[in-house]
C-alpha atoms as a PDB file:
ATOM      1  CA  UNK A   1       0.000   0.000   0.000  1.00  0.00           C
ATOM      2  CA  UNK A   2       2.928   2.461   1.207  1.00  0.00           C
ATOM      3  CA  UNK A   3       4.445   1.427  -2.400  1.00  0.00           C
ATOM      4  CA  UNK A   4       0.875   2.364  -4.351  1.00  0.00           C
ATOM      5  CA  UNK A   5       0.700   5.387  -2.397  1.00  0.00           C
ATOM      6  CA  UNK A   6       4.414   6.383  -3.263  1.00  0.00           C
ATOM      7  CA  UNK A   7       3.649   5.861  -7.129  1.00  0.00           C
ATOM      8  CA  UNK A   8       0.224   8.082  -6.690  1.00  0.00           C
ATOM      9  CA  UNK A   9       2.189  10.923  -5.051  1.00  0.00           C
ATOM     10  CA  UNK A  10       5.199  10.769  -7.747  1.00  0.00           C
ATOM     11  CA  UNK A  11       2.525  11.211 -10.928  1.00  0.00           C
ATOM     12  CA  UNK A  12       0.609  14.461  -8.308  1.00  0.00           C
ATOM     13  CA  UNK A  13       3.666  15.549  -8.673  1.00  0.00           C
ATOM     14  CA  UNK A  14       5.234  15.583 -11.865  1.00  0.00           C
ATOM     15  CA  UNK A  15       1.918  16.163 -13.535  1.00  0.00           C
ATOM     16  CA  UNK A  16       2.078  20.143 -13.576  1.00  0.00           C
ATOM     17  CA  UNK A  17       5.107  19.912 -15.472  1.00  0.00           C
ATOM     18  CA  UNK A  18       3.799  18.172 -18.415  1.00  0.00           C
ATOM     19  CA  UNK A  19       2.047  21.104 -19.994  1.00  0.00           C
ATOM     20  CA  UNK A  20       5.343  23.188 -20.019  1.00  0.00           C
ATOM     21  CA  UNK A  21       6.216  21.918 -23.738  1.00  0.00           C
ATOM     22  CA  UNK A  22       3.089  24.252 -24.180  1.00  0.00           C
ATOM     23  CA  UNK A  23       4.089  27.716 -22.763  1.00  0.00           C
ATOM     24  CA  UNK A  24       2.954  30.302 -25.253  1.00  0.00           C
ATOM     25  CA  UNK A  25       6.012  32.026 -26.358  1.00  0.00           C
ATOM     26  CA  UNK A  26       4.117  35.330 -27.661  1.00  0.00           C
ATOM     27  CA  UNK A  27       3.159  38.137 -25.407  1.00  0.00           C
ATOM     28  CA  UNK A  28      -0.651  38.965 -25.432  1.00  0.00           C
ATOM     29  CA  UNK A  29      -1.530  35.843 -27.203  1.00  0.00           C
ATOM     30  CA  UNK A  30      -5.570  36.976 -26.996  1.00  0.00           C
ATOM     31  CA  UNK A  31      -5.087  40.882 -27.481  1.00  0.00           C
ATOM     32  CA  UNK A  32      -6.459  41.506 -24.432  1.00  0.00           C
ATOM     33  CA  UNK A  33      -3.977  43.964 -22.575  1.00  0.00           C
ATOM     34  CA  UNK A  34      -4.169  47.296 -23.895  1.00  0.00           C
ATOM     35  CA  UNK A  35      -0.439  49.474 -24.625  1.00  0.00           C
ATOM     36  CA  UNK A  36      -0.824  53.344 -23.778  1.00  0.00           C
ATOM     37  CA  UNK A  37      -2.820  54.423 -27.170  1.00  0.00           C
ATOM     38  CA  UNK A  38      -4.969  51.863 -27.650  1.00  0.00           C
ATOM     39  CA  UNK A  39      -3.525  48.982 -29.708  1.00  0.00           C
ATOM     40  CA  UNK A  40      -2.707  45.380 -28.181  1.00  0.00           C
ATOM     41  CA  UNK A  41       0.612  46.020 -26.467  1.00  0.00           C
ATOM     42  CA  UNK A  42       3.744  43.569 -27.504  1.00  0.00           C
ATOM     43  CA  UNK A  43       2.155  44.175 -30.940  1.00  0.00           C
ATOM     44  CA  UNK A  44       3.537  46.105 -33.829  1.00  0.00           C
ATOM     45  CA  UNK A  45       0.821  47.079 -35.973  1.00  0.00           C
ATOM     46  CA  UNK A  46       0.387  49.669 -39.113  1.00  0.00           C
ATOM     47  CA  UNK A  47      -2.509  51.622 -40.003  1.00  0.00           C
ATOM     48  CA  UNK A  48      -4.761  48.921 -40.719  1.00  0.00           C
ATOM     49  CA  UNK A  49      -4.580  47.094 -37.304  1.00  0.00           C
ATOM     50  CA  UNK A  50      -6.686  48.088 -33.924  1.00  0.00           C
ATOM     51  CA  UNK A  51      -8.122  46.142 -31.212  1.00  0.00           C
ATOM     52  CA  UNK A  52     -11.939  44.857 -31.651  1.00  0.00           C
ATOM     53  CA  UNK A  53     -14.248  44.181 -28.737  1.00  0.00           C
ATOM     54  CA  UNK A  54     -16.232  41.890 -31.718  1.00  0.00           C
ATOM     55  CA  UNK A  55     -15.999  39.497 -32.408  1.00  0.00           C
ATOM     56  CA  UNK A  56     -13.998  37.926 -29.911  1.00  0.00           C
ATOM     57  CA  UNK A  57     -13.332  33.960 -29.494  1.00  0.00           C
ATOM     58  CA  UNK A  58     -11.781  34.140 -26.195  1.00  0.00           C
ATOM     59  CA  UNK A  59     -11.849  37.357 -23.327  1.00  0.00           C
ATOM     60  CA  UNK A  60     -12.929  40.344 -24.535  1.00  0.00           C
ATOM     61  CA  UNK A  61     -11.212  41.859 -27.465  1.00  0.00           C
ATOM     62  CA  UNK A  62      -9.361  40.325 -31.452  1.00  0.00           C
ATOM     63  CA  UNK A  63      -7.091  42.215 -33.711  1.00  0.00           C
ATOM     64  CA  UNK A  64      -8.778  43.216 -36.233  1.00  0.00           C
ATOM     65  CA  UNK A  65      -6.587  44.375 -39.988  1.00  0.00           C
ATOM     66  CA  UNK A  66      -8.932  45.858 -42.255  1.00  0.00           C
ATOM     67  CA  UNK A  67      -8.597  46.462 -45.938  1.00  0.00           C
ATOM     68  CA  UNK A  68      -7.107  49.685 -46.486  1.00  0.00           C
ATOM     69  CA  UNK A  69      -4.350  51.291 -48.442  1.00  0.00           C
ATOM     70  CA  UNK A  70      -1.343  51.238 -48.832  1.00  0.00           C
ATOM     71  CA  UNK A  71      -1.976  47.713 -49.323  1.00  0.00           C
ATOM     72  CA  UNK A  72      -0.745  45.637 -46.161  1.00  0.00           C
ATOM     73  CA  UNK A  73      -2.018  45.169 -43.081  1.00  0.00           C
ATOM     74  CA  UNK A  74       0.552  43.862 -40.150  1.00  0.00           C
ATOM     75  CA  UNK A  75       0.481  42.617 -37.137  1.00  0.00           C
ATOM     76  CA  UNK A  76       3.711  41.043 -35.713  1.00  0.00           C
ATOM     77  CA  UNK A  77       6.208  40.317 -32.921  1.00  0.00           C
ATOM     78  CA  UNK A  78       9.657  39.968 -32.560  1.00  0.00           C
ATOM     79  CA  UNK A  79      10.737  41.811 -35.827  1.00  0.00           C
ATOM     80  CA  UNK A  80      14.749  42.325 -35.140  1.00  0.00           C
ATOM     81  CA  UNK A  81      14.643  45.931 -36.424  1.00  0.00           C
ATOM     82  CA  UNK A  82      11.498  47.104 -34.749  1.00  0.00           C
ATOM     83  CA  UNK A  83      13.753  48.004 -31.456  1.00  0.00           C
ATOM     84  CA  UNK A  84      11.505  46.028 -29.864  1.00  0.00           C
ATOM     85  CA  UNK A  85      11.991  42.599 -27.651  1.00  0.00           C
ATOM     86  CA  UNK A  86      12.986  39.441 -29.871  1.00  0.00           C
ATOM     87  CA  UNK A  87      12.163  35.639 -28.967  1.00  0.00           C
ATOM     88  CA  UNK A  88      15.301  33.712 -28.815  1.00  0.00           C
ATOM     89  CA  UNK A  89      15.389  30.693 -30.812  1.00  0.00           C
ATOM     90  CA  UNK A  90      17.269  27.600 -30.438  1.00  0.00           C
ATOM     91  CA  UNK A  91      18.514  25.699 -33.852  1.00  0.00           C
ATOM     92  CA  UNK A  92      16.995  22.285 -34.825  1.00  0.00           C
ATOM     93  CA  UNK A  93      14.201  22.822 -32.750  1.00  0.00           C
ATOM     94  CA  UNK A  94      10.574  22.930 -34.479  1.00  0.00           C
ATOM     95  CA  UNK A  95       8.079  25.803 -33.995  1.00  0.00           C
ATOM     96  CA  UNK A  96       4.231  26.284 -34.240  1.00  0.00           C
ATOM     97  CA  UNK A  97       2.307  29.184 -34.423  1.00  0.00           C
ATOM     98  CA  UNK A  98      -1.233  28.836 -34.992  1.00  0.00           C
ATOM     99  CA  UNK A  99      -4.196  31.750 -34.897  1.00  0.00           C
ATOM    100  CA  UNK A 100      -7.684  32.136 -35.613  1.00  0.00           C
ATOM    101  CA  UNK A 101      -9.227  33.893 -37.972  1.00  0.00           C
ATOM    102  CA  UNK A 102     -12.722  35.152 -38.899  1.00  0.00           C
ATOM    103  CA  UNK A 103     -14.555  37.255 -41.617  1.00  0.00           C
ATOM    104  CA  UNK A 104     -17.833  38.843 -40.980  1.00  0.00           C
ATOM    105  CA  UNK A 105     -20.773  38.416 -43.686  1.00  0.00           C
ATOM    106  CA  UNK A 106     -21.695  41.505 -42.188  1.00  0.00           C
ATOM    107  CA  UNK A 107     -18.241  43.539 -42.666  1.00  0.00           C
ATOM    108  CA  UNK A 108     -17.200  40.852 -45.500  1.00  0.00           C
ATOM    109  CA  UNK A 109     -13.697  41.477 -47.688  1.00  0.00           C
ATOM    110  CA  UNK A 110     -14.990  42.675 -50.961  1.00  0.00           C
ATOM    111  CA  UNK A 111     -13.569  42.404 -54.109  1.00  0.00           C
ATOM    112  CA  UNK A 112     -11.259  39.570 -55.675  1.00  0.00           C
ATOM    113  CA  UNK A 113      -7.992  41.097 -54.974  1.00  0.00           C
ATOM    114  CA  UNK A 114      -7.525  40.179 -51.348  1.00  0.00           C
ATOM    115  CA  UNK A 115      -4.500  37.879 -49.211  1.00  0.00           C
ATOM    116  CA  UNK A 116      -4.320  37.133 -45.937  1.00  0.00           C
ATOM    117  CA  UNK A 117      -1.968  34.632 -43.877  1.00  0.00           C
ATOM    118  CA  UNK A 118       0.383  34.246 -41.269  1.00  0.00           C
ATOM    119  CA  UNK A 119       4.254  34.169 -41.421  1.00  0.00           C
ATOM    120  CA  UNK A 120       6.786  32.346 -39.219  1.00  0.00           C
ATOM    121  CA  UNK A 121      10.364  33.319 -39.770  1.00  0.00           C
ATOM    122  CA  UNK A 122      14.145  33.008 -38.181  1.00  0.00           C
ATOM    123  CA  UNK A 123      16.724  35.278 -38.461  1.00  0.00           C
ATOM    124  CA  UNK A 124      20.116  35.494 -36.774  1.00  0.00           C
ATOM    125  CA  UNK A 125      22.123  38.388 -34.438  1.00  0.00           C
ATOM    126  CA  UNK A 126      22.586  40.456 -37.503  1.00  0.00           C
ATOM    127  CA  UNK A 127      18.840  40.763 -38.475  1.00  0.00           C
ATOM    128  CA  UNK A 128      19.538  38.532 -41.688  1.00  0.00           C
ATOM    129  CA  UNK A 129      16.285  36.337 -42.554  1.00  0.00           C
ATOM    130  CA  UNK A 130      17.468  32.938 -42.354  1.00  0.00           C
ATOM    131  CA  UNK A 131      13.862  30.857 -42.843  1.00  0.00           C
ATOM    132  CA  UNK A 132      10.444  31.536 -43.662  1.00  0.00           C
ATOM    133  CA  UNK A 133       7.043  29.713 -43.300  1.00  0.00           C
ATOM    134  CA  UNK A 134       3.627  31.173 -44.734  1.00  0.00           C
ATOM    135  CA  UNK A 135       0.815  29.988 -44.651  1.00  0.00           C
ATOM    136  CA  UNK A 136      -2.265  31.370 -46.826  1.00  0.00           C
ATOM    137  CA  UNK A 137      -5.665  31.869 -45.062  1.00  0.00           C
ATOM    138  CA  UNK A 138      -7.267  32.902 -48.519  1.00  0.00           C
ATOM    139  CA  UNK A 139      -5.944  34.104 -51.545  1.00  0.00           C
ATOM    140  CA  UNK A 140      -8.309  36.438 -53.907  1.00  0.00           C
ATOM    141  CA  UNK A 141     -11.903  36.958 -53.005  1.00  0.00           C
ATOM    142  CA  UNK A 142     -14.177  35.698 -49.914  1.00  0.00           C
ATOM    143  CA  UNK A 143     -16.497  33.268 -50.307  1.00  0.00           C
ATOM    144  CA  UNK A 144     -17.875  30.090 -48.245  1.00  0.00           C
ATOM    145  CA  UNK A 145     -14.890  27.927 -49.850  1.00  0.00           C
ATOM    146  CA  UNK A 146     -11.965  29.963 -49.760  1.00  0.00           C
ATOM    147  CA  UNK A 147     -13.002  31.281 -46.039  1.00  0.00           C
ATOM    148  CA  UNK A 148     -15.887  30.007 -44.255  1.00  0.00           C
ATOM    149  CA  UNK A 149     -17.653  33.297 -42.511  1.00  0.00           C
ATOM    150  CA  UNK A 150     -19.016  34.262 -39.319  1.00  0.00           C
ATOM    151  CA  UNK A 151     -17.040  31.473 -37.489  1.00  0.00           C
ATOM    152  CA  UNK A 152     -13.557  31.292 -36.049  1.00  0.00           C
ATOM    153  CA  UNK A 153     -10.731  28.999 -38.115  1.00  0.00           C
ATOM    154  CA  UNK A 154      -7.869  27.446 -36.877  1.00  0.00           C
ATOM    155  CA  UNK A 155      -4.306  28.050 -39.062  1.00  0.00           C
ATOM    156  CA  UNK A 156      -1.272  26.776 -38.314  1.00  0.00           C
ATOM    157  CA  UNK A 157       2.669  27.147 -39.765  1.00  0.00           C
ATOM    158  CA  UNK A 158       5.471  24.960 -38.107  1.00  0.00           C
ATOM    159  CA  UNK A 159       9.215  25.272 -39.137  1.00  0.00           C
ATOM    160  CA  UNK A 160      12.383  24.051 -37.694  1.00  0.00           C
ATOM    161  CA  UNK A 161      15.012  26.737 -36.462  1.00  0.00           C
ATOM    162  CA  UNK A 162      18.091  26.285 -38.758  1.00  0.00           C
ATOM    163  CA  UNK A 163      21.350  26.456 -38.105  1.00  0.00           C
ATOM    164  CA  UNK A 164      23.078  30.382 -36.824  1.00  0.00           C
ATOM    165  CA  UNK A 165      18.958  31.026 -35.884  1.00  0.00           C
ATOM    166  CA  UNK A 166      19.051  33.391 -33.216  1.00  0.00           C
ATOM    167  CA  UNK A 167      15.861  34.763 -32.461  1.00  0.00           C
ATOM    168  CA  UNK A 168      11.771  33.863 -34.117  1.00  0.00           C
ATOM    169  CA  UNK A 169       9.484  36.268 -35.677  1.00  0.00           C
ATOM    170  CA  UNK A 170       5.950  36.263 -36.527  1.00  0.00           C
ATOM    171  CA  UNK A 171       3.586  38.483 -38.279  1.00  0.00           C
ATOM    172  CA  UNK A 172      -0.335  38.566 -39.194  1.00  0.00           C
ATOM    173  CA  UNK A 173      -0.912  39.675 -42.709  1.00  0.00           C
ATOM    174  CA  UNK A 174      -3.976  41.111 -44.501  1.00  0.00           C
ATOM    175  CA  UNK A 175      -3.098  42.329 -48.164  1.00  0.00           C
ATOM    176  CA  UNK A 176      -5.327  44.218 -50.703  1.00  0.00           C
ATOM    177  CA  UNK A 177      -5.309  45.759 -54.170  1.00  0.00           C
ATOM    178  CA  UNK A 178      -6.032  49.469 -53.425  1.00  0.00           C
ATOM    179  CA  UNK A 179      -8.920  49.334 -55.568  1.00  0.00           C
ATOM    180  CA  UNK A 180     -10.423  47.310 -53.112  1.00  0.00           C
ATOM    181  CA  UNK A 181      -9.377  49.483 -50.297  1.00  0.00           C
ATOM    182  CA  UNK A 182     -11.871  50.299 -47.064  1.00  0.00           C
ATOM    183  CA  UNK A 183     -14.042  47.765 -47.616  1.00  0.00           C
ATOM    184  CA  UNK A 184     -13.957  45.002 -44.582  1.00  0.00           C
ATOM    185  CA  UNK A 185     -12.156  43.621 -42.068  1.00  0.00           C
ATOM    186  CA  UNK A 186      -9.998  40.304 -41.346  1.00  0.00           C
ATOM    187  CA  UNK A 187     -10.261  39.332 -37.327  1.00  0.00           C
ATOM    188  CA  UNK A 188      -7.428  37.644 -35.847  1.00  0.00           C
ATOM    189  CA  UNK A 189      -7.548  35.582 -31.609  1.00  0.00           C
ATOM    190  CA  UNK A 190      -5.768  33.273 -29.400  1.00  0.00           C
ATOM    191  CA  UNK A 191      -2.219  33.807 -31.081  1.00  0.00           C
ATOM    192  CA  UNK A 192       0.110  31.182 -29.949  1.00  0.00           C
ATOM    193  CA  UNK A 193       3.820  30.189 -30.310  1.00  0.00           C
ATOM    194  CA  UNK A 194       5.214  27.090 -28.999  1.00  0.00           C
ATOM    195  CA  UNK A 195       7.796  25.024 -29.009  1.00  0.00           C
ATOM    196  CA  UNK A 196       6.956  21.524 -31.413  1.00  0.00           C
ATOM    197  CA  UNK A 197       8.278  17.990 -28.243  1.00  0.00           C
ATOM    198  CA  UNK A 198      10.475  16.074 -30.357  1.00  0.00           C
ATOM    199  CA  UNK A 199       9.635  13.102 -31.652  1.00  0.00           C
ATOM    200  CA  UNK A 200       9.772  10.061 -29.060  1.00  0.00           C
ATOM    201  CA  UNK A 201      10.212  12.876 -25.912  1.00  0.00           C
ATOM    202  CA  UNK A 202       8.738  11.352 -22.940  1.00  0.00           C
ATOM    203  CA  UNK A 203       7.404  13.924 -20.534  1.00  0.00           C
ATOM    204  CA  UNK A 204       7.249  13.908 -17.196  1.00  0.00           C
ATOM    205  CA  UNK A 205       3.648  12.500 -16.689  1.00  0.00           C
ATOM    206  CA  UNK A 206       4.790   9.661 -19.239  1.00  0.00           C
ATOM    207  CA  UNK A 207       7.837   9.421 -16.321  1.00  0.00           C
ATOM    208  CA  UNK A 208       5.567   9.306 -13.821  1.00  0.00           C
ATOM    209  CA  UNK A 209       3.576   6.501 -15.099  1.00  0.00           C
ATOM    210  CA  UNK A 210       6.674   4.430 -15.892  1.00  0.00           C
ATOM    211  CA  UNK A 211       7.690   4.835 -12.335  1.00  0.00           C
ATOM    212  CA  UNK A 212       3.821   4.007 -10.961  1.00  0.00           C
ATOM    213  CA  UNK A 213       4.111   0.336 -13.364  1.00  0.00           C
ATOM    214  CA  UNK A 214       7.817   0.073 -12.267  1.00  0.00           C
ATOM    215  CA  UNK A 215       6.913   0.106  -8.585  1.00  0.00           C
ATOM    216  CA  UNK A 216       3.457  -1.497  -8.502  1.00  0.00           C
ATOM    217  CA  UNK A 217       5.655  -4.727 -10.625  1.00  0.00           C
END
């Protein structure tokens, strides 16, 4: 019984650790604190980008980009040239960052000239880009195959870190022909950066229950 009771207490106690593979890596993930005028701070965003109190998939405000010109809208962290703070990144090591995204039918994208996506990249000490990821969310104009509407999507990019990668970069794009300009918007929650466990990693609950069969045997 002492033995059982021994094995109980070991998985109690590694068990918190197990979700640590999973820390978010980007600061205000959801948008929801507020810098001094008004925009999601951590964020660097142009023109196009403000916070939105709708819709929202988690908490209480999004980022919204909407369609205006000049033709991009951004939203991004860790840019090495921004003078801002940079995410270290280790080489060889896999990351994920994954968003949702959501178009209203009532403040739809119009036109057929329209991009949106999100971009993953490394670069090293000197600012030089050493790897990019990007992955489209639509590409031309909104409808319910390119984008389903009124409902939040899930997108995800992974890429491993190569080799002299010093620091990781992301950045939320919405694109637009200026003819197209000012009409809609492109909402954007629940940002997150992690690191990718390697394949075969056993954490530390999958330790704990090796050590619960080992004693129990």
């Amino acid at each position: 019984m002492k033995q059982h009771i021994r094995a109980i207490a070991a998985v109690i106690a590694l068990t918190p650790f197990a979700g640590a593979r999973a820390v978010n890596l980007l600061e205000n993930g959801g948008f929801e604190t507020l810098g001094p005028g008004g925009d999601p701070a951590a964020w660097e965003l142009d023109a196009a980008g403000s916070t939105a109190t709708t819709p929202v998939r988690t908490g209480s405000r999004s980022l919204a980009l909407t369609a205006l010109s000049p033709a991009f809208g951004i939203a991004g962290q860790s840019d090495p040239f921004s003078g801002g703070g940079v995410i270290p990144a280790t080489p060889g090591v896999t990351y994920e960052l994954s968003v949702f995204a959501q178009n209203l039918t009532a403040d739809t994208l119009i036109g057929t000239r329209h991009r949106a996506g999100l971009e993953l990249f490394f670069f090293n000490d000197t600012g030089d880009l050493l790897g990019l990821s990007i992955v489209t969310i639509f590409d031309g104009a909104i409808d319910g195959e390119t984008m389903p509407q009124d409902t939040w999507v899930r997108y995800t990019a992974q890429l491993a870190a190569p080799e002299d990668a010093t620091g990781v970069g992301i950045t939320l794009v919405l694109e637009t022909d200026p003819a197209d300009a000012g009409r809609g918007t492109l909402y954007f929650d629940d940002a997150q950066l992690r690191v990718v466990p390697a394949p075969g990693a056993i954490g530390p609950l999958g330790l704990g229950a090796i050590a619960c069969r080992r004693r129990r045997g």
